[in-house]
N, C-alpha and C. Protein backbone atom coordinates (compact mmCIF):
# COMPACT_ATOMS: atom_id res chain seq x y z
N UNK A 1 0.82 -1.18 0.00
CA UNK A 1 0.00 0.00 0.00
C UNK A 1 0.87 1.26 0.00
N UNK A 2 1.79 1.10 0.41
CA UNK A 2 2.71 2.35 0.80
C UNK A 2 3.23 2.69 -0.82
N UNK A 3 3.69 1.91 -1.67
CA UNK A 3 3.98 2.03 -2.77
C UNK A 3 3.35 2.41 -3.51
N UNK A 4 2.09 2.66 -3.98
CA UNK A 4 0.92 2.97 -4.46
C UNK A 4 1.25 4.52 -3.78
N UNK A 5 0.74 4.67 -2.85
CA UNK A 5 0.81 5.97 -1.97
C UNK A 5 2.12 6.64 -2.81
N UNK A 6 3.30 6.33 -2.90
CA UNK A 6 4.24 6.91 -2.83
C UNK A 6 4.12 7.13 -4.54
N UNK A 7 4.73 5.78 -5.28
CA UNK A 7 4.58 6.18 -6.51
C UNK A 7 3.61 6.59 -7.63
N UNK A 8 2.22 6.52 -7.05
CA UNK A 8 1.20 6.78 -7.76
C UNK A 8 0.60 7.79 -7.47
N UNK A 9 1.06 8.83 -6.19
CA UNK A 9 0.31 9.78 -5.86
C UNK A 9 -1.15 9.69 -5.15
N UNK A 10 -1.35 8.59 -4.79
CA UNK A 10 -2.91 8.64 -4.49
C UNK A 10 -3.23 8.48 -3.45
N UNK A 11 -4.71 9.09 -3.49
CA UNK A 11 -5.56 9.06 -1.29
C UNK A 11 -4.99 7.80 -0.80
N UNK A 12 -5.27 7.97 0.32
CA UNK A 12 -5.20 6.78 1.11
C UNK A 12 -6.00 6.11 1.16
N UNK A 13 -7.18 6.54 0.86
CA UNK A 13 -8.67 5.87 1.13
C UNK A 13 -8.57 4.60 -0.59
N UNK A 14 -7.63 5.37 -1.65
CA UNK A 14 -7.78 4.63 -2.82
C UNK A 14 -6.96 3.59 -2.62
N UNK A 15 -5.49 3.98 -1.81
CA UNK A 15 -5.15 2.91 -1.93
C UNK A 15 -4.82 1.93 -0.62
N UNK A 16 -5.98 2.22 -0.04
CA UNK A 16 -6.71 1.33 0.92
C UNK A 16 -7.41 0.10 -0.13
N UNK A 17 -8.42 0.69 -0.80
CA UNK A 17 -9.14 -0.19 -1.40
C UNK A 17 -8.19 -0.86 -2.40
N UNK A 18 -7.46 -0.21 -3.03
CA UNK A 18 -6.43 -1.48 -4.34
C UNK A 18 -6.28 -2.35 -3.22
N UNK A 19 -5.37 -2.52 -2.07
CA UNK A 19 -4.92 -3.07 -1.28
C UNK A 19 -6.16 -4.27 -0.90
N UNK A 20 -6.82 -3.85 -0.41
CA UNK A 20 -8.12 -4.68 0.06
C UNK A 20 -8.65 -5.38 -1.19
N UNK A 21 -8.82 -4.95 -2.66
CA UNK A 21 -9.08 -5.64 -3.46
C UNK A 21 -7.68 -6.59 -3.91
N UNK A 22 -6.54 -6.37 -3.90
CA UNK A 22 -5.71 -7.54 -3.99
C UNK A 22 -5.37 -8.57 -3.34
N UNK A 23 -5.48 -8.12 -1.93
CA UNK A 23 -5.85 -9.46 -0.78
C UNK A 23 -6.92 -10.45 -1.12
N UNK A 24 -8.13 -9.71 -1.60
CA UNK A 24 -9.71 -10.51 -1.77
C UNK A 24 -9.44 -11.56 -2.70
N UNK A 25 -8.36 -11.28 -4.00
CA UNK A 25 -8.37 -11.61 -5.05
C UNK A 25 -6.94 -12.64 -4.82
N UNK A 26 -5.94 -12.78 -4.14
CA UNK A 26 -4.70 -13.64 -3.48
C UNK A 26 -4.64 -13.62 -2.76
N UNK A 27 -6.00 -13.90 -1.55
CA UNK A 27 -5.68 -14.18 0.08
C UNK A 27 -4.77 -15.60 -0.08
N UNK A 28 -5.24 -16.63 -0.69
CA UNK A 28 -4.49 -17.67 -0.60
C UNK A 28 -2.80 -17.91 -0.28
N UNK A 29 -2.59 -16.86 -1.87
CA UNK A 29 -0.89 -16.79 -1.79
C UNK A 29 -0.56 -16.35 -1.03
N UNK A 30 -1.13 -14.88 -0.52
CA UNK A 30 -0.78 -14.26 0.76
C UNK A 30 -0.58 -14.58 1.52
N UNK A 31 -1.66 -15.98 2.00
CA UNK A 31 -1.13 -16.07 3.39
C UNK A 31 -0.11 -17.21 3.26
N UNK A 32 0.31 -18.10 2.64
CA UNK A 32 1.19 -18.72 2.38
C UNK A 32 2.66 -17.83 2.43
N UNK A 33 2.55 -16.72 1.55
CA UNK A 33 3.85 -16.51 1.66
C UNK A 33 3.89 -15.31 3.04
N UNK A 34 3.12 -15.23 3.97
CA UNK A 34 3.41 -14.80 5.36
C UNK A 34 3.69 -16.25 6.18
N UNK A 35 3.17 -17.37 5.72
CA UNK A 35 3.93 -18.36 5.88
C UNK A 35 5.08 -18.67 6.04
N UNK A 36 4.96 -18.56 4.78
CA UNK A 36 7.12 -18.70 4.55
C UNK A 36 7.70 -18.18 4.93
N UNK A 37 7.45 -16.54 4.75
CA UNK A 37 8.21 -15.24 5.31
C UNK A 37 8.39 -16.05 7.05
N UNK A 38 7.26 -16.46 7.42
CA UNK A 38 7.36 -16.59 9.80
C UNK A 38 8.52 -17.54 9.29
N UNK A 39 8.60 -18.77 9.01
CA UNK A 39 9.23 -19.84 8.90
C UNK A 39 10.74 -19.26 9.08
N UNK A 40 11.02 -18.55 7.58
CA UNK A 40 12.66 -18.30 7.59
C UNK A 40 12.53 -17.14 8.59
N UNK A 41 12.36 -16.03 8.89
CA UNK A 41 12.65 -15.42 9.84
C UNK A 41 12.42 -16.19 11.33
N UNK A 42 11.90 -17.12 11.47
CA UNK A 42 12.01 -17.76 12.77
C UNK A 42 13.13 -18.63 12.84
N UNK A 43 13.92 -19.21 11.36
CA UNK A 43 14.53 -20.33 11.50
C UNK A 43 16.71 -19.20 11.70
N UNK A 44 15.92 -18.19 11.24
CA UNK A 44 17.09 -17.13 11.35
C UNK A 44 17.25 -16.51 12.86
N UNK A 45 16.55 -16.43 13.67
CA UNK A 45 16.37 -16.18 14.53
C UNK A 45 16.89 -17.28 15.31
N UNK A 46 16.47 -18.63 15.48
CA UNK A 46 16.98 -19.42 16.34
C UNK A 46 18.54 -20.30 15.59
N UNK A 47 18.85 -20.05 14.47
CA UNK A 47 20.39 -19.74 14.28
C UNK A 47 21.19 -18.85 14.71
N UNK A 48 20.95 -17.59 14.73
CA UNK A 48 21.82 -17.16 15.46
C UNK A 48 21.72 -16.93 17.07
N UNK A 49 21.03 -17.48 17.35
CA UNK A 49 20.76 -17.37 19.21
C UNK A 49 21.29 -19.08 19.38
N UNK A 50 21.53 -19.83 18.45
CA UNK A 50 22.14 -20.71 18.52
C UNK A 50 23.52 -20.53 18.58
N UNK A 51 23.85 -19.60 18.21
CA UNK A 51 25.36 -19.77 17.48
C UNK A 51 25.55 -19.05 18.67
N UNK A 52 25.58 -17.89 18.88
CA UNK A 52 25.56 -16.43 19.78
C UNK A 52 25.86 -17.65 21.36
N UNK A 53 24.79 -18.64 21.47
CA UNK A 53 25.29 -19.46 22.68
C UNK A 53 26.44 -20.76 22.90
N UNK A 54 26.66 -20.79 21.51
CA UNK A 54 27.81 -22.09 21.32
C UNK A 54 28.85 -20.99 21.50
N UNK A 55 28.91 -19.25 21.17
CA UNK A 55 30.60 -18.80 21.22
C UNK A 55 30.59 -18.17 22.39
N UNK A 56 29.45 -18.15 23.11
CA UNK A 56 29.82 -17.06 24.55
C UNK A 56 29.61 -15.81 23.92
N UNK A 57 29.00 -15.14 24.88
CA UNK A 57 28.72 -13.62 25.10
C UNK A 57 30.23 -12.63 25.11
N UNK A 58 30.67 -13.47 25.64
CA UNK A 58 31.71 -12.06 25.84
C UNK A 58 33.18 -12.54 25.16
N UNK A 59 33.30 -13.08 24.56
CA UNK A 59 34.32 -14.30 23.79
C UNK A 59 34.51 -13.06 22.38
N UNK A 60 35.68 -13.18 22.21
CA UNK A 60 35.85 -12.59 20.60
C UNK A 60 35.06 -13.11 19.78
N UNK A 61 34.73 -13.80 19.46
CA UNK A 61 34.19 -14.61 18.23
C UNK A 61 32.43 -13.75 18.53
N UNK A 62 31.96 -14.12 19.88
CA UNK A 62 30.75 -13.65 20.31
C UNK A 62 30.36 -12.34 19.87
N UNK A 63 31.38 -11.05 19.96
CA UNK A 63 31.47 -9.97 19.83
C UNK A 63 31.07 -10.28 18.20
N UNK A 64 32.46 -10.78 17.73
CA UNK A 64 32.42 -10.30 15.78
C UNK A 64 30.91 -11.23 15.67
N UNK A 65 30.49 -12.39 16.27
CA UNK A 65 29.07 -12.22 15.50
C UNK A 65 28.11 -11.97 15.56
N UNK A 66 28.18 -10.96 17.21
CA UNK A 66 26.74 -10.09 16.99
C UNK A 66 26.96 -8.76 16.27
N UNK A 67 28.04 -8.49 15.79
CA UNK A 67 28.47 -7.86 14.17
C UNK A 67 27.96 -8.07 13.19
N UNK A 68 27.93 -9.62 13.12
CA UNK A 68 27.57 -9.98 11.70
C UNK A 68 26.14 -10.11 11.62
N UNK A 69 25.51 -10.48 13.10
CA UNK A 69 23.94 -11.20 13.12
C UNK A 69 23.12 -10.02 12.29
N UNK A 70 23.15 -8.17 12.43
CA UNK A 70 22.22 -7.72 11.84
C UNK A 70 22.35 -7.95 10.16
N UNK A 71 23.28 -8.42 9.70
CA UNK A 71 23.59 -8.17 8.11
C UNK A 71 23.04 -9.67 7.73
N UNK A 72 23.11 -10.53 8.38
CA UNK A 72 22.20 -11.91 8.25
C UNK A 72 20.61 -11.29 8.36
N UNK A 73 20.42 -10.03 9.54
CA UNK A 73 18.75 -10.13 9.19
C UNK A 73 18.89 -9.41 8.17
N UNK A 74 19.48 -8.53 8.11
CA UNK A 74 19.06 -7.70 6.81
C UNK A 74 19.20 -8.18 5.39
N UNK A 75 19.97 -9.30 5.22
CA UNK A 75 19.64 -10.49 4.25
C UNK A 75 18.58 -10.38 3.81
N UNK A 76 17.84 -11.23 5.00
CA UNK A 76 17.15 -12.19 5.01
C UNK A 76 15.56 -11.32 4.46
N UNK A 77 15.65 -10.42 5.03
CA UNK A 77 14.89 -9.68 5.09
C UNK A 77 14.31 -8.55 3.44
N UNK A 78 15.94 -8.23 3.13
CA UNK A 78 16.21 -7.81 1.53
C UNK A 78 15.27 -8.55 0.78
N UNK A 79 15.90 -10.15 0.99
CA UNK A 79 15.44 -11.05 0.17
C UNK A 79 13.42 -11.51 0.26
N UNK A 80 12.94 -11.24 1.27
CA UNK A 80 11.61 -11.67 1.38
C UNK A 80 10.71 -10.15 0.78
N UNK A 81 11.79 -9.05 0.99
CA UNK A 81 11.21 -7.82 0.59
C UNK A 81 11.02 -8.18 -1.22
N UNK A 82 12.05 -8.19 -1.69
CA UNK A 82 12.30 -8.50 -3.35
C UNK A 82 11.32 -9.89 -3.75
N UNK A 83 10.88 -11.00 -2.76
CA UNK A 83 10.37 -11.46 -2.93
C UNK A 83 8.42 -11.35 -3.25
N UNK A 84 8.12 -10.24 -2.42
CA UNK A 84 6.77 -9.55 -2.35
C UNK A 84 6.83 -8.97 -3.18
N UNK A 85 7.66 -7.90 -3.53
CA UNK A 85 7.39 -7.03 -4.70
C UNK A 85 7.47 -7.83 -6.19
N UNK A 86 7.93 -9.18 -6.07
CA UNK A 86 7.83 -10.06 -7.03
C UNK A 86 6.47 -10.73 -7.44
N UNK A 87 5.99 -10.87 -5.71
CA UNK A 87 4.66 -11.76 -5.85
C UNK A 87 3.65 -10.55 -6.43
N UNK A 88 3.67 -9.15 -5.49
CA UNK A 88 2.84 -8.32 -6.14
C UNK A 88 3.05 -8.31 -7.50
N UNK A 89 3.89 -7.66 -7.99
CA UNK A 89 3.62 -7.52 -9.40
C UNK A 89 3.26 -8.36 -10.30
N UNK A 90 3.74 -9.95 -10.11
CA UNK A 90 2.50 -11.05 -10.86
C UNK A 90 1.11 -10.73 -10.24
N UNK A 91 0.73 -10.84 -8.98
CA UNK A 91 -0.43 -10.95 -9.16
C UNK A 91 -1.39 -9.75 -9.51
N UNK A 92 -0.97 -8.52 -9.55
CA UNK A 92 -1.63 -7.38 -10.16
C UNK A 92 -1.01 -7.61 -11.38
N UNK A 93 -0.59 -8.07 -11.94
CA UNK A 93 -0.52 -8.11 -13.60
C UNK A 93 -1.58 -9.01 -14.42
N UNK A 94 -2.57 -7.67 -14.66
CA UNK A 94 -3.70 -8.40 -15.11
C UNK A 94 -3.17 -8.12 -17.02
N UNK A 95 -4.23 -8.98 -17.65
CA UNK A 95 -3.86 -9.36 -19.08
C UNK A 95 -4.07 -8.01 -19.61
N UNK A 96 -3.44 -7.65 -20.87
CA UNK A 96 -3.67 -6.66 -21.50
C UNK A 96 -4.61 -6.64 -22.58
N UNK A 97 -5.52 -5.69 -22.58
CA UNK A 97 -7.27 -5.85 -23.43
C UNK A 97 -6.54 -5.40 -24.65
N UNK A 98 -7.14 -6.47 -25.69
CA UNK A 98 -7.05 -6.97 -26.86
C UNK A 98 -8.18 -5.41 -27.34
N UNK A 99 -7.64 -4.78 -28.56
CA UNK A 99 -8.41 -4.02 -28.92
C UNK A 99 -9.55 -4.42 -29.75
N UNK A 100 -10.86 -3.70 -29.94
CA UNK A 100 -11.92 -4.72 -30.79
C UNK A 100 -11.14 -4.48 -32.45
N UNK A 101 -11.82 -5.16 -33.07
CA UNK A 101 -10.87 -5.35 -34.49
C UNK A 101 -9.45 -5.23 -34.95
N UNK A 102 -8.83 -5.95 -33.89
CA UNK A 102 -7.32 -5.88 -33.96
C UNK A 102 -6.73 -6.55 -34.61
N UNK A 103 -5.07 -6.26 -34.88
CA UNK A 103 -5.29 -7.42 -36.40
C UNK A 103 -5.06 -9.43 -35.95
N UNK A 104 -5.21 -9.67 -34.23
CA UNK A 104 -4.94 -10.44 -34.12
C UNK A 104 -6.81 -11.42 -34.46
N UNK A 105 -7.48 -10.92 -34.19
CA UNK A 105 -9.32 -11.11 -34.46
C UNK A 105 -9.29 -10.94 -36.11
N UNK A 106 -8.65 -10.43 -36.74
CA UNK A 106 -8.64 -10.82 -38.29
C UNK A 106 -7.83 -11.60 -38.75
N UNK A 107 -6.92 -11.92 -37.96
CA UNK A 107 -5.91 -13.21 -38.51
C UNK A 107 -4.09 -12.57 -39.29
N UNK A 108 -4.37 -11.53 -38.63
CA UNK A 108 -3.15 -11.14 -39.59
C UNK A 108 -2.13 -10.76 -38.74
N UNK A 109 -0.55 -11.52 -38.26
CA UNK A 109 -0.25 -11.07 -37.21
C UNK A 109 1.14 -9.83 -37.70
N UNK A 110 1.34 -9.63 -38.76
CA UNK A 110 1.96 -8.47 -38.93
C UNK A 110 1.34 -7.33 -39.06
């Protein structure tokens, strides 16, 4: 919704409703891929609180990888972002209307 808002210029109230009409129309996928999205962010989460307790808190190693742990979320995170804006744009990519007497309805495709 925010994208709409931003790049399209429009109310909020409009793009309330795109929003609400694309859910109506891919609740399914949606909620699947908030699915997926809990899954890997949960399975990222208890990797590094795994790891974070195999090197010790206060251990060199401990230090450099609660260094590294935000650039693992922000991975992870990049990647599920690029992934939505993937799913959105298939599923708002509706077909493009065939004009009436076009030359594909007369048979002629040059």
């Amino acid at each position: 919704m925010q994208i709409t808002l931003t790049f399209h210029s429009e109310s909020l109230g409009k793009a309330l409703h795109d929003h609400l009409r694309f859910l109506s129309k891919h609740w399914w996928t949606f909620g699947w891929f908030l699915i997926v999205a809990g899954i890997h962010f949960y399975l990222v989460l208890v990797l590094l609180n795994l790891v974070q307790l195999g090197l010790g808190d206060g251990t060199a190693l401990g230090v450099a990888w609660s260094l590294i742990m935000p650039w693992i979320n922000a991975w992870v995170a990049a990647w599920l972002l690029a992934s939505w804006v993937c799913f959105y744009k298939h599923g708002d990519a509706a077909p493009a209307p065939s004009p009436e007497g076009g030359a594909l309805e007369q048979g002629v495709l040059f």
